[in-house]
N, C-alpha and C. Protein backbone atom coordinates (compact mmCIF):
# COMPACT_ATOMS: atom_id res chain seq x y z
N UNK A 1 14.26 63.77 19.74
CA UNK A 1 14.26 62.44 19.17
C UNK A 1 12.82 62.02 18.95
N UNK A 2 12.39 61.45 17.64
CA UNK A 2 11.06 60.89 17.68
C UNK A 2 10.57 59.68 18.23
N UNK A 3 9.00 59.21 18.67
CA UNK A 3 9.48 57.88 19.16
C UNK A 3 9.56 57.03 18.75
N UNK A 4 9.80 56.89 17.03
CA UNK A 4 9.67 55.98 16.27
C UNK A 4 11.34 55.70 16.27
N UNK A 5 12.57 56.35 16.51
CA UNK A 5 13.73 56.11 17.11
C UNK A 5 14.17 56.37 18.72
N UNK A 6 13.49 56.53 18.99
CA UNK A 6 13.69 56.64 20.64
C UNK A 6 14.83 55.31 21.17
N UNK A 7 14.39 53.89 20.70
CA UNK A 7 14.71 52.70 21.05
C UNK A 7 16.29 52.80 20.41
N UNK A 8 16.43 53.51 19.35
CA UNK A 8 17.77 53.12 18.60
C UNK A 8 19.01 52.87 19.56
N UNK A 9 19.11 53.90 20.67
CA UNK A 9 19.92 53.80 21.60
C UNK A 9 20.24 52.22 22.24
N UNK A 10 19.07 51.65 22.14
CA UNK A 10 19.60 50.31 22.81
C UNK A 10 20.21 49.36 22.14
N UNK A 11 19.89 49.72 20.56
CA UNK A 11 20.50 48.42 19.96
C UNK A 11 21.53 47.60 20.35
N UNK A 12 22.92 48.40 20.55
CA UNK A 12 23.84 47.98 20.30
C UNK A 12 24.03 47.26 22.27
N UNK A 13 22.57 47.23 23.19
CA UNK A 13 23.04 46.82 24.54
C UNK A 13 22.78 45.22 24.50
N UNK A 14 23.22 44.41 25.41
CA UNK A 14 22.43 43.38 25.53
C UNK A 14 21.79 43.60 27.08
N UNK A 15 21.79 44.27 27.74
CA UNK A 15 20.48 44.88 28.90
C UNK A 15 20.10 45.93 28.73
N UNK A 16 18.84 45.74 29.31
CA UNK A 16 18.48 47.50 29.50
C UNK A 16 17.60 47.35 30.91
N UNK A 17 17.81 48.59 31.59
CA UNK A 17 17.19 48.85 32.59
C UNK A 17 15.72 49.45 32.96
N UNK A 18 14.72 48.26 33.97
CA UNK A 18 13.16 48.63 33.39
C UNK A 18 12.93 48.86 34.80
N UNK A 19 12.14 50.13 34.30
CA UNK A 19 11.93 50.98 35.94
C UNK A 19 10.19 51.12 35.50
N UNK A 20 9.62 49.82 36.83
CA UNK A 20 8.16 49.91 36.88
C UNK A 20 7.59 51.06 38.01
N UNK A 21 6.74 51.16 38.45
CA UNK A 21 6.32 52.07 39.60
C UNK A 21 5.12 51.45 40.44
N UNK A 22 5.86 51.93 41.64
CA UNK A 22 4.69 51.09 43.00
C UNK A 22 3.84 51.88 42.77
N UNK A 23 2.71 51.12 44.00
CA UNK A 23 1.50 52.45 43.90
C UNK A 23 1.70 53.89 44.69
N UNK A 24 2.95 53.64 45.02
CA UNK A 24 3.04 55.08 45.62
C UNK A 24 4.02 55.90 44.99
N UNK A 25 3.75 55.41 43.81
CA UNK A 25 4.91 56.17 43.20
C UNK A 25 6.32 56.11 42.77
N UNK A 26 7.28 54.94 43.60
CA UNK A 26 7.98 55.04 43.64
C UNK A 26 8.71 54.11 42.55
N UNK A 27 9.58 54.17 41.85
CA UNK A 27 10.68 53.69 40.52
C UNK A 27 11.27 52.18 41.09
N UNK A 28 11.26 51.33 40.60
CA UNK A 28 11.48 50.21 40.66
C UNK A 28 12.69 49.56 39.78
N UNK A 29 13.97 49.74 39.71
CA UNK A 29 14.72 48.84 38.57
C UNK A 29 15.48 47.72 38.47
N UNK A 30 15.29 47.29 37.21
CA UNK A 30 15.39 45.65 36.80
C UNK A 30 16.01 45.75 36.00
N UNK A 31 17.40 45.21 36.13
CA UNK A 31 18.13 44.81 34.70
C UNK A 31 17.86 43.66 33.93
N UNK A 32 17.44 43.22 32.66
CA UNK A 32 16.42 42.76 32.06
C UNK A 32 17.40 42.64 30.53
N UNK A 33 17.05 41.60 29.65
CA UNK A 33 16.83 40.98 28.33
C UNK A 33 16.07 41.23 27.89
N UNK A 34 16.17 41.92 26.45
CA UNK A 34 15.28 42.54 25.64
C UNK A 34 15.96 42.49 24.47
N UNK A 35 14.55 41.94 23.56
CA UNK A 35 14.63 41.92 22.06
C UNK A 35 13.86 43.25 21.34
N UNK A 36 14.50 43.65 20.16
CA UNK A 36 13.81 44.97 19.79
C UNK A 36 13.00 44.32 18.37
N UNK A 37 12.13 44.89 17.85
CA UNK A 37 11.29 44.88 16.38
C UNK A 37 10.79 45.75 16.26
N UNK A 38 11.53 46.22 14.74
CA UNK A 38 11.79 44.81 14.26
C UNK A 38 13.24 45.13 14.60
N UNK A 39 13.33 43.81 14.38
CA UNK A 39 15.22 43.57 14.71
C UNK A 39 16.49 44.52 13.79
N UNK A 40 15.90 44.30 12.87
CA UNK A 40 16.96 45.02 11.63
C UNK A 40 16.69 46.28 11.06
N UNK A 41 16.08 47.11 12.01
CA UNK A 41 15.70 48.93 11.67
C UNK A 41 14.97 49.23 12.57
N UNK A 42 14.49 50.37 12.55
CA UNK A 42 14.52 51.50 13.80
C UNK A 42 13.52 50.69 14.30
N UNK A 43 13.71 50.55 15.83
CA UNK A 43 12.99 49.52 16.45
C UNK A 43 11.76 50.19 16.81
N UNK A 44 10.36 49.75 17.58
CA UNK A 44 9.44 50.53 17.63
C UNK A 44 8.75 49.72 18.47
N UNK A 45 9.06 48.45 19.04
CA UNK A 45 8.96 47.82 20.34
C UNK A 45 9.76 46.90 20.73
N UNK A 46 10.24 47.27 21.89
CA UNK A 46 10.64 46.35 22.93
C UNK A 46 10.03 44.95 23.44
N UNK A 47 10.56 43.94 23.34
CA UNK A 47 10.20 42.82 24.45
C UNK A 47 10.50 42.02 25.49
N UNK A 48 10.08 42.01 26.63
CA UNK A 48 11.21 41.86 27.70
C UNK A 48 10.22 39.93 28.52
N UNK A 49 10.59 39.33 28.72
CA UNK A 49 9.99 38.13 29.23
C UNK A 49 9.90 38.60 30.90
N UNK A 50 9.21 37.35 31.83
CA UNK A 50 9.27 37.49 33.06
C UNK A 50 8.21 36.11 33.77
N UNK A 51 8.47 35.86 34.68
CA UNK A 51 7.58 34.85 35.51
C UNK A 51 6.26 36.26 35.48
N UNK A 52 5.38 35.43 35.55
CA UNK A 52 3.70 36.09 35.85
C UNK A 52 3.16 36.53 36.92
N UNK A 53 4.33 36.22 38.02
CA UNK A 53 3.42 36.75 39.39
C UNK A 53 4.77 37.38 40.06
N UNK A 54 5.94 38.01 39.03
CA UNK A 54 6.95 38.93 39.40
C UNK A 54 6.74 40.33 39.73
N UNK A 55 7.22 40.97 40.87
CA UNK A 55 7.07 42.00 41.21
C UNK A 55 6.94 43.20 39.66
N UNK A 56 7.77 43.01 38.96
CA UNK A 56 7.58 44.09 37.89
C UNK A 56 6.03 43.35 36.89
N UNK A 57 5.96 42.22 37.03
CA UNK A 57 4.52 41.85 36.23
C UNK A 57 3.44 42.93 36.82
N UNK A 58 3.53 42.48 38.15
CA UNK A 58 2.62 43.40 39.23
C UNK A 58 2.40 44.89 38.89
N UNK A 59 3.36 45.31 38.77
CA UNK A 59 3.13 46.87 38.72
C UNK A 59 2.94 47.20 37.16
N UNK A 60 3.25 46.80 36.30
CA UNK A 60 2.90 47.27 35.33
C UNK A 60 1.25 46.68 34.36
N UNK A 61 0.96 45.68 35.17
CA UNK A 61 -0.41 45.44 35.71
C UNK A 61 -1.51 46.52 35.92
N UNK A 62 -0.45 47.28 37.14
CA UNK A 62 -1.30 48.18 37.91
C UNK A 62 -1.04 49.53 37.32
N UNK A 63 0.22 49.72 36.60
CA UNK A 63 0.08 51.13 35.72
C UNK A 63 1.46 50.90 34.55
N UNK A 64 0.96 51.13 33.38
CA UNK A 64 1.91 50.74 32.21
C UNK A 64 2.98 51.28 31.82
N UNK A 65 2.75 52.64 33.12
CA UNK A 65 4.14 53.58 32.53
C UNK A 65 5.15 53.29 33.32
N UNK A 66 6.56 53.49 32.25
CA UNK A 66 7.39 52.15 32.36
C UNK A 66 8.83 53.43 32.00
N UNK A 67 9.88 53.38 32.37
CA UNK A 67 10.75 53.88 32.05
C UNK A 67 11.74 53.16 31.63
N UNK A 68 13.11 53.62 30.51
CA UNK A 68 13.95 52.23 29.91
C UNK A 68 14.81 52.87 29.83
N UNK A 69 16.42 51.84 29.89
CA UNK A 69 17.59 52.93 30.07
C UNK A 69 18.74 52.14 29.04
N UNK A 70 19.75 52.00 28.45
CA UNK A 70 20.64 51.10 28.47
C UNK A 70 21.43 50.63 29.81
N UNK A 71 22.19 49.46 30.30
CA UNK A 71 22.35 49.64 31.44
C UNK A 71 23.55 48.35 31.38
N UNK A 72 24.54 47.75 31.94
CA UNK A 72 25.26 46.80 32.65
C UNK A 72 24.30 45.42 33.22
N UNK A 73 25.17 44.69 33.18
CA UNK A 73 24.30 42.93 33.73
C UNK A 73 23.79 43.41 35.33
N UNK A 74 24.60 44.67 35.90
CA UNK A 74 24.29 44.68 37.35
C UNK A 74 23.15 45.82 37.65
N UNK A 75 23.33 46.61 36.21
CA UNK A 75 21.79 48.02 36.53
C UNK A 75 22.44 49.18 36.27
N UNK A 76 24.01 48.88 36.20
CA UNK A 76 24.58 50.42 36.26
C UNK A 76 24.21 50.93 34.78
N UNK A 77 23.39 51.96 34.96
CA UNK A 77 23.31 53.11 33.26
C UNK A 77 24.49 53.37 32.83
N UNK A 78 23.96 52.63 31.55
CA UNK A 78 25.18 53.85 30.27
C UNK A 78 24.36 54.51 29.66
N UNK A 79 23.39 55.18 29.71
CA UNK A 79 22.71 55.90 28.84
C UNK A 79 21.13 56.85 29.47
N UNK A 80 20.55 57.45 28.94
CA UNK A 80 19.39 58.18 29.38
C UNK A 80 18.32 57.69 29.65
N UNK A 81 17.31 57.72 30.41
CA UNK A 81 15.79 57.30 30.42
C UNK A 81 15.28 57.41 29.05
N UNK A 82 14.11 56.49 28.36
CA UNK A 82 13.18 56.67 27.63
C UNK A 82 11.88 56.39 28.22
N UNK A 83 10.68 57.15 28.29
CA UNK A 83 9.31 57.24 28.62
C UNK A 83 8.74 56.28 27.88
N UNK A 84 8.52 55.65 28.37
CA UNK A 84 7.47 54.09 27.36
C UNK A 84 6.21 53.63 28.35
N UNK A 85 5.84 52.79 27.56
CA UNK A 85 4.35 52.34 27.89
C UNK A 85 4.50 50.61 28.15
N UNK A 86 3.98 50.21 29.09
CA UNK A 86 4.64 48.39 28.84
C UNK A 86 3.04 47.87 29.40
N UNK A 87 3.15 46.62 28.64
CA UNK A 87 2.13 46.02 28.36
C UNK A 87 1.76 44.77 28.33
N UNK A 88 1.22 43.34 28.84
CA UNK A 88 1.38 42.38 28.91
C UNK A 88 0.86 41.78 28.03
N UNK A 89 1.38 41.16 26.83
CA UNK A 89 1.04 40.64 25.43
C UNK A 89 0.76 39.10 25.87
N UNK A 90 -0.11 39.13 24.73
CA UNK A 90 -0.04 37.14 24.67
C UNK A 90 -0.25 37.25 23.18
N UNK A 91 -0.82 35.57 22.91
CA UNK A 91 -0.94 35.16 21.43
C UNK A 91 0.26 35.23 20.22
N UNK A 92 0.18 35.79 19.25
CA UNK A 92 0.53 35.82 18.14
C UNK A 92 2.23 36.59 18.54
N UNK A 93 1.64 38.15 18.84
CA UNK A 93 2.40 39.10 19.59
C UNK A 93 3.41 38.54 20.52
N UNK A 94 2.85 37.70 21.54
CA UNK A 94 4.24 36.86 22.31
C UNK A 94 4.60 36.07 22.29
N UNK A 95 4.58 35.48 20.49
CA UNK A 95 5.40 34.16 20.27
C UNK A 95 6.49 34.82 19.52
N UNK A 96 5.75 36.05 18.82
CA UNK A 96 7.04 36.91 18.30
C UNK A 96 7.87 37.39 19.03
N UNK A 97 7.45 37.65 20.41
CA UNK A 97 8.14 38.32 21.46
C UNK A 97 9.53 37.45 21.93
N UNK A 98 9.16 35.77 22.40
CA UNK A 98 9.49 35.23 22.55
C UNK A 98 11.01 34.63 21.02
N UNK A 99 10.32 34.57 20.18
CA UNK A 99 11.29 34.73 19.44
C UNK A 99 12.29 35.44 19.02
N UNK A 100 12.22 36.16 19.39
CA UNK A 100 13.30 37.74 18.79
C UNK A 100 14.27 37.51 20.15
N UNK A 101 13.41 37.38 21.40
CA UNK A 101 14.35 36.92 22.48
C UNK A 101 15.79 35.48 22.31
N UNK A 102 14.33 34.59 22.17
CA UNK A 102 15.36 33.34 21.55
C UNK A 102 16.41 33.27 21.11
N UNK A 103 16.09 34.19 19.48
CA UNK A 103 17.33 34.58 18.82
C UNK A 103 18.45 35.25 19.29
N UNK A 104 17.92 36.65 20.36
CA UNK A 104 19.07 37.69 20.48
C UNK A 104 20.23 36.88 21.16
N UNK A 105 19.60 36.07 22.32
CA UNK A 105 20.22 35.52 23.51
C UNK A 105 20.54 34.12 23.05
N UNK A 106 20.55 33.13 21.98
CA UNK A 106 21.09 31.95 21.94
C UNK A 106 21.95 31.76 22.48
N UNK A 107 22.55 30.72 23.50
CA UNK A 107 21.38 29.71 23.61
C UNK A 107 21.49 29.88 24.82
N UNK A 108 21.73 30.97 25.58
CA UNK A 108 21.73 31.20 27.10
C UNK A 108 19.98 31.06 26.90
N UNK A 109 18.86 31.52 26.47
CA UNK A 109 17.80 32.18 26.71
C UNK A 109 17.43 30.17 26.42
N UNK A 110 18.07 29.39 25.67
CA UNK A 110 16.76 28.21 25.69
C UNK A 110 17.71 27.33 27.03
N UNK A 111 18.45 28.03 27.31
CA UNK A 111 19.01 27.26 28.93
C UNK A 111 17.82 27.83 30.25
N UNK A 112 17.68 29.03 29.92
CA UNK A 112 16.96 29.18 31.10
C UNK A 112 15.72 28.65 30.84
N UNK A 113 14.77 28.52 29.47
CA UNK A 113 13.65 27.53 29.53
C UNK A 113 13.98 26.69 29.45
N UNK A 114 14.78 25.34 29.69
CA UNK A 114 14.75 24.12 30.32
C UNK A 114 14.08 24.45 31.45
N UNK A 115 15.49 25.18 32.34
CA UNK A 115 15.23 24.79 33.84
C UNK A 115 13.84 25.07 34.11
N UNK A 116 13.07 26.48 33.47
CA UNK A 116 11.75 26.88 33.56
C UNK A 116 10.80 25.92 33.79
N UNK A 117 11.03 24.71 33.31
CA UNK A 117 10.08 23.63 33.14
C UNK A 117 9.91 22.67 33.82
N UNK A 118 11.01 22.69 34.68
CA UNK A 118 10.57 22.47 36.06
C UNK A 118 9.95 23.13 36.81
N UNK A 119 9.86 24.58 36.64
CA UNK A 119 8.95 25.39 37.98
C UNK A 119 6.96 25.64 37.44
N UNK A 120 7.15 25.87 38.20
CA UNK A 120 5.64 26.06 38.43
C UNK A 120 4.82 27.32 37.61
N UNK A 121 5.90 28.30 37.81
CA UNK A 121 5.51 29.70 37.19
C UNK A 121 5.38 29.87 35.82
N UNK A 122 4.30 30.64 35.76
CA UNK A 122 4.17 31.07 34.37
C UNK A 122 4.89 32.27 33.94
N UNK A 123 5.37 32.25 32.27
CA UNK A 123 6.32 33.21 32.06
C UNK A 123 4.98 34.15 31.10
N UNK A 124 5.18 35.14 31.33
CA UNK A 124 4.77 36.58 30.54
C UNK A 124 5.60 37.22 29.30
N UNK A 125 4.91 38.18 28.42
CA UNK A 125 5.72 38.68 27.76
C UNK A 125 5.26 40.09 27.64
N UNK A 126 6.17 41.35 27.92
CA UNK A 126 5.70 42.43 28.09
C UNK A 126 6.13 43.09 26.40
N UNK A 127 5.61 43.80 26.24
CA UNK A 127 5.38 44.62 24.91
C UNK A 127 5.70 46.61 25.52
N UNK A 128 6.95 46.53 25.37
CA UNK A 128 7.16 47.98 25.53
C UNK A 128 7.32 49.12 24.07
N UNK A 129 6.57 49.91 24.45
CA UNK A 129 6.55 51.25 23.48
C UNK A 129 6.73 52.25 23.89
N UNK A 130 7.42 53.47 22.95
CA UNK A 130 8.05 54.88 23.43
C UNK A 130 6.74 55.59 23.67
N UNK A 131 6.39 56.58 24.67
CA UNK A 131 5.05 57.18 24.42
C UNK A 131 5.58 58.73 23.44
């Protein structure tokens, strides 16, 4: 598979499973909301949101390689690992990020930014790619 379709597999999920890595190595997974772009053909990045001082912010902080799966609301895989690269975007990049989210998830995704706005934490936007 090339990695310019690598992502195709997820289209049709609304989770996918994001496996960061401690410093010792060890696989970390998060079942997670993710928007693909572009939205309407072979996707070629992932975007996944998160509070800023979340354990998976942390590690992929500390190393970008990132593994992605299709997966269930609870983590269980339906599908294979993809090798990707994840990345903590801002600006331009994570308003798009943020949008594609918006859209996928209406209007569950602008329920959880209400409540957001009461807390304290800052939200992130990670930028995943196939390596």
């Amino acid at each position: 598979m090339c990695a310019a379709s690598a992502f195709d597999v997820l289209q049709s999920n609304k989770y996918a499973s994001l496996e960061s890595f401690r410093k010792d190595g060890q696989g970390v997974r998060t079942p997670v909301w993710f928007a693909a772009d572009p939205a309407d053909a072979t996707p070629e990045t992932l975007y996944i949101y998160s509070t800023a001082d979340s354990g998976k912010a942390k590690r992929i902080r500390r190393n970008s390689r990132v593994r992605i799966a299709p997966c269930d609301v609870r983590g269980n895989l339906q599908g294979d690992w993809i090798e990707a690269r994840g990345e903590i975007v801002d600006g331009d990049e994570a308003r798009r990020g943020m949008h594609l989210l918006n859209t996928k998830y209406k209007p569950w995704k602008q329920l959880l930014d209400l409540f957001s706005r009461f807390s304290r934490r800052g939200r992130i936007v990670f930028a995943v790619r196939p390596v």
